[in-house]
Protein backbone atom coordinates (compact mmCIF):
# COMPACT_ATOMS: atom_id res chain seq x y z
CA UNK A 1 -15.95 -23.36 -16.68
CA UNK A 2 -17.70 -25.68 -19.22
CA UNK A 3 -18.82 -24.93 -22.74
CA UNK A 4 -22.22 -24.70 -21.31
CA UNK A 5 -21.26 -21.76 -18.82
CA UNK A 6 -19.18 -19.91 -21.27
CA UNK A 7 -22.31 -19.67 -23.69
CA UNK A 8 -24.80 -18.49 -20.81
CA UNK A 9 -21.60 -15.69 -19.71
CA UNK A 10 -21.48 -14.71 -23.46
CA UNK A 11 -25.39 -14.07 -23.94
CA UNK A 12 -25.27 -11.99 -20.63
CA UNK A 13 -22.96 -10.10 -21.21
CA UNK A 14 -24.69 -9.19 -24.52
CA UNK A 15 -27.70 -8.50 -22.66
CA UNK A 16 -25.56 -5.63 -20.30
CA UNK A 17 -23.04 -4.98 -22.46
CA UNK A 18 -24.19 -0.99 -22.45
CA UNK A 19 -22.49 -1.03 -18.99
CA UNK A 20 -19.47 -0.15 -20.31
CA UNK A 21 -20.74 3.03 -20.81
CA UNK A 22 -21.30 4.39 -17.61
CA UNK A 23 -18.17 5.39 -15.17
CA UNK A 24 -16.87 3.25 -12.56
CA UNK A 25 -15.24 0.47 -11.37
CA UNK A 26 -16.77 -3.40 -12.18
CA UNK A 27 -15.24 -5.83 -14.32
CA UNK A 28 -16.77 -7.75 -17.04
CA UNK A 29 -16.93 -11.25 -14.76
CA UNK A 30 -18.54 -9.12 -11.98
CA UNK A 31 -21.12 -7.35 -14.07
CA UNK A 32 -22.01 -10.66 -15.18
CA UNK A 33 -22.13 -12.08 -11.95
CA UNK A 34 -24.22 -9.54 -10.57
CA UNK A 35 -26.93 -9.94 -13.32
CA UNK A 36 -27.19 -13.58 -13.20
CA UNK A 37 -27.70 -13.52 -8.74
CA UNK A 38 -30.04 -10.79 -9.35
CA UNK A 39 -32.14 -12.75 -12.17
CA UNK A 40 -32.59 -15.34 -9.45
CA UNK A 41 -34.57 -13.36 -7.26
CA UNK A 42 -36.69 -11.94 -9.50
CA UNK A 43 -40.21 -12.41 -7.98
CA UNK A 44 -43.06 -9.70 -7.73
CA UNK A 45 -42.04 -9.13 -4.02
CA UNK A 46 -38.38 -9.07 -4.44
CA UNK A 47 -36.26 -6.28 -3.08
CA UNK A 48 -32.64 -5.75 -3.50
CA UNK A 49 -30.34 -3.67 -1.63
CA UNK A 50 -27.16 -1.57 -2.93
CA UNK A 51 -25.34 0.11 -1.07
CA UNK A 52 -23.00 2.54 -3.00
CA UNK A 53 -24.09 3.24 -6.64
CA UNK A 54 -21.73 5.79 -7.89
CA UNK A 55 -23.16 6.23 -11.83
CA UNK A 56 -25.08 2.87 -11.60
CA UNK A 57 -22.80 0.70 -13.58
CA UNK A 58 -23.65 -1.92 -10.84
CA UNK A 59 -26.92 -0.86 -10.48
CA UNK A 60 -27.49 -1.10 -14.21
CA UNK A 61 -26.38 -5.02 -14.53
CA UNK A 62 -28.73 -5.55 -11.49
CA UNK A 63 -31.26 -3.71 -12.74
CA UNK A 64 -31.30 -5.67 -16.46
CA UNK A 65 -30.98 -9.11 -14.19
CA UNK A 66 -34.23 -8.25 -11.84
CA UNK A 67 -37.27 -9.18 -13.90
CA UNK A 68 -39.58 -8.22 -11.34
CA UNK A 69 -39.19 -6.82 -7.81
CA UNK A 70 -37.32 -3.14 -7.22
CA UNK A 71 -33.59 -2.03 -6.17
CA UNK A 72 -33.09 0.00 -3.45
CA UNK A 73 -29.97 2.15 -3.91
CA UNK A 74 -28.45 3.63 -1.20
CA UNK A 75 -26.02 6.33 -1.70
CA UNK A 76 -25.21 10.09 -0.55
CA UNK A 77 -24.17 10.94 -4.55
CA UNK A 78 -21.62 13.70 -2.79
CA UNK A 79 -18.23 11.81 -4.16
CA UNK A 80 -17.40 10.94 -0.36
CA UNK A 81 -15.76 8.24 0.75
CA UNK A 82 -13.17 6.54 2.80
CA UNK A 83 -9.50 8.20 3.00
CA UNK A 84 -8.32 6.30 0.18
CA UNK A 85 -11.01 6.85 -2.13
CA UNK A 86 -12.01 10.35 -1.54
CA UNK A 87 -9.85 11.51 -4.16
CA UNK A 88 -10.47 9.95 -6.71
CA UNK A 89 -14.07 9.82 -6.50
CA UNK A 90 -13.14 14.10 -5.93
CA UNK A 91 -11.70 13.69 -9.43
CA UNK A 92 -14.27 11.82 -11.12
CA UNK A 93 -17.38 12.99 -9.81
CA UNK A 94 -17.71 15.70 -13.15
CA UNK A 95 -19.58 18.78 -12.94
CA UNK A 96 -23.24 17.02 -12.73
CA UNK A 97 -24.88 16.26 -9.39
CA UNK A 98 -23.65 12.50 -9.26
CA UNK A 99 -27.64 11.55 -8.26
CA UNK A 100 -28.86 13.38 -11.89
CA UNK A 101 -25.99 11.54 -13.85
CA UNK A 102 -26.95 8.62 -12.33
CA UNK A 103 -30.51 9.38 -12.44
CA UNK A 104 -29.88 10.32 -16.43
CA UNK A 105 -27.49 6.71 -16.98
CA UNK A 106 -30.58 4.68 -15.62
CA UNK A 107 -33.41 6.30 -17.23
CA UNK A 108 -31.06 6.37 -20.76
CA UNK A 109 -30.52 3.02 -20.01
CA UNK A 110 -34.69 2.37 -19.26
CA UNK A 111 -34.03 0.42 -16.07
CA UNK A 112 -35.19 3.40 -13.92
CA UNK A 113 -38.37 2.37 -13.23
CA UNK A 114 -36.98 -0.59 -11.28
CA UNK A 115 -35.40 1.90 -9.16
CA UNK A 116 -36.05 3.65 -5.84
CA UNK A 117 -32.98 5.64 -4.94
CA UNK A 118 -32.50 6.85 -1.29
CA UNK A 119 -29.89 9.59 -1.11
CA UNK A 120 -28.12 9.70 2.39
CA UNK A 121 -26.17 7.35 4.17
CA UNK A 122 -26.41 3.53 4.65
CA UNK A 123 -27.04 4.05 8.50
CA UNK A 124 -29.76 6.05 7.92
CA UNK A 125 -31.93 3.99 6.17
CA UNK A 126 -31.44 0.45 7.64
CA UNK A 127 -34.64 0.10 9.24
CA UNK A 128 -36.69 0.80 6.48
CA UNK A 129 -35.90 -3.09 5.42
CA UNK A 130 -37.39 -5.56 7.05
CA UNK A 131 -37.21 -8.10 3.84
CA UNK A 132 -33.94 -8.14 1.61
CA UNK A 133 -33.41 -10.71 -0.69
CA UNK A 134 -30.05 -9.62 -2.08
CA UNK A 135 -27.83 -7.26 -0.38
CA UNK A 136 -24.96 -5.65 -2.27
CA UNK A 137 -22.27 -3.95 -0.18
CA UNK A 138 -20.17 -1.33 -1.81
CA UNK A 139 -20.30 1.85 -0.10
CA UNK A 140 -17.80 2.64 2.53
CA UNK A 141 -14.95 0.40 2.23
CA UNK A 142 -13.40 1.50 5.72
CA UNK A 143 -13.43 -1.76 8.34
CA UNK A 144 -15.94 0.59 10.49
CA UNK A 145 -18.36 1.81 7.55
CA UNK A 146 -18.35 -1.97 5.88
CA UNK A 147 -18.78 -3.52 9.22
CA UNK A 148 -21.51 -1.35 10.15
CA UNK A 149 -23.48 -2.16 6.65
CA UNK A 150 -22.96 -6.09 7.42
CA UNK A 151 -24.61 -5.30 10.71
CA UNK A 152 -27.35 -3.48 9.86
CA UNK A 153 -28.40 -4.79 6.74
CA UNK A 154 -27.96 -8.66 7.31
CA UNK A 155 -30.38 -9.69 10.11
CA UNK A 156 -33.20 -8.30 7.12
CA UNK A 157 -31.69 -10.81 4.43
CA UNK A 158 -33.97 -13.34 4.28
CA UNK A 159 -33.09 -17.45 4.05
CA UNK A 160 -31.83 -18.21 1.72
CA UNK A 161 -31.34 -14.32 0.23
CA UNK A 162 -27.80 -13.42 -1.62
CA UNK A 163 -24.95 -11.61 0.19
CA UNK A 164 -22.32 -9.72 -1.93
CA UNK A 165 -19.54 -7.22 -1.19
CA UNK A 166 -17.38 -5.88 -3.64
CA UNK A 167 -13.86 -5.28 -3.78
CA UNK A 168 -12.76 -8.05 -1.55
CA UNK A 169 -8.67 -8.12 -1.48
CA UNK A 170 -7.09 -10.76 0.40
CA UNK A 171 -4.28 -9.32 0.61
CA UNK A 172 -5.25 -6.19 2.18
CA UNK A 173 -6.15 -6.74 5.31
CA UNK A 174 -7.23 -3.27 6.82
CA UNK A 175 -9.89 -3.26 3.53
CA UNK A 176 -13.67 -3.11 4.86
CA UNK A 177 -15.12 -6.09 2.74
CA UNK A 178 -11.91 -8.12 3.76
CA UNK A 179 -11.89 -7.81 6.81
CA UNK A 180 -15.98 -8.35 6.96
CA UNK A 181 -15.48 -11.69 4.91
CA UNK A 182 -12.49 -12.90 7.16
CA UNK A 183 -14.11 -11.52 10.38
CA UNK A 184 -18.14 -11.83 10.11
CA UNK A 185 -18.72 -14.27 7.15
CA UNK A 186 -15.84 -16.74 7.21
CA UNK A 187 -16.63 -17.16 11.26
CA UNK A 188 -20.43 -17.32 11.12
CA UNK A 189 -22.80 -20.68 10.17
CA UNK A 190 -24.99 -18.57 9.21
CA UNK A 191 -23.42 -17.88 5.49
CA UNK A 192 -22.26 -20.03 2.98
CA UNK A 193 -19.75 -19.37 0.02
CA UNK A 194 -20.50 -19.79 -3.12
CA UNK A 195 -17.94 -18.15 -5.41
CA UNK A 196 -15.60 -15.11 -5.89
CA UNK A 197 -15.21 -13.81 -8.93
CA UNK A 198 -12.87 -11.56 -9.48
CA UNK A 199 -13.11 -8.95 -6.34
CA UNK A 200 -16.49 -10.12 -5.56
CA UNK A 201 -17.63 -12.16 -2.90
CA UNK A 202 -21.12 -14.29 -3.22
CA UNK A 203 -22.22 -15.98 -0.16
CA UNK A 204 -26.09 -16.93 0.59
CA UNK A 205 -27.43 -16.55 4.34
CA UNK A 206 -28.01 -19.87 5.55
């Protein structure tokens, strides 16, 4: 990373630095990440995709990143989740609906009006997008749920449009967004990398 880099990371991560306050699981190099591919869609028409929100600690770095344009979050808010994650999430949800305190992190945060939140799950709501300029996958992190966001969220991403899954683990193999980068991604010509920082992949549709 060059001097010039480190000083564009740094002024970021002042500009999201009140993610820290809202629960869940992102690093610093991610949050930045995530802010800087959503700044470069930022267009009147722009439309961005999550796909698991939790409290909106992603959601929040997208949101400061997206100048114009909205974010779609997709979510059920009911602490579910794969067998290895139910748990915790169990544990961590708090005594709030998840949807208010994530409602209540965004609008204390004043990025809510860039918001449209759809509460349900991800198959449910796929063909309301025929247009997505950057897709974010972190819902379901079983190979089936993961798999099945890749294949019916993708074929809206537009040329050119941002793909990103979080929590990719190359050593664990039976992880959803592994096994979608080594399986869909990796084998296609229709993606191309561009980085992975930290657990999170960045490819662009081709």
């Amino acid at each position: 990373m060059n001097l010039f880099e480190i000083i564009l990371n740094k002024l970021i991560f002042i500009k999201i630095k009140q993610y820290k306050s809202i629960e869940g699981w992102l690093s610093s190099r991610e949050a930045i990440a995530l802010y800087h591919f959503a700044s470069r869609v930022s267009s009147p028409s722009s439309i961005i995709v999550e796909i698991g929100s939790w409290k909106g600690k992603s959601t929040y770095c997208i949101a400061k990143g997206l100048s114009k344009g909205r974010i779609a979050v997709i979510d059920p808010f009911d602490a579910s989740g794969e067998e290895s994650s139910a748990e915790l999430y169990q544990k961590q949800k708090g005594d709030v609906p998840l949807v208010e305190q994530f409602k209540n992190n965004m609008r204390r945060l004043k990025v809510l009006d860039k918001i449209e939140t759809f509460i349900g799950y991800s198959e449910d709501f796929a063909s309301l997008f025929h247009k997505i300029d950057l897709l974010f996958i972190d819902g379901d992190h079983s190979i089936k749920g993961c798999d099945s966001d890749f294949l019916n969220y993708t074929p809206a991403l537009v040329s050119n449009g941002y793909l990103l899954l979080h929590d990719f683990d190359p050593l664990r193999k039976d992880l959803g967004p592994t096994w979608v980068t080594e399986n869909r991604i990796k084998t296609s010509s229709s993606f191309k990398f561009i980085d992975l920082i930290d657990s999170l992949w960045i490819c662009r549709k081709i």
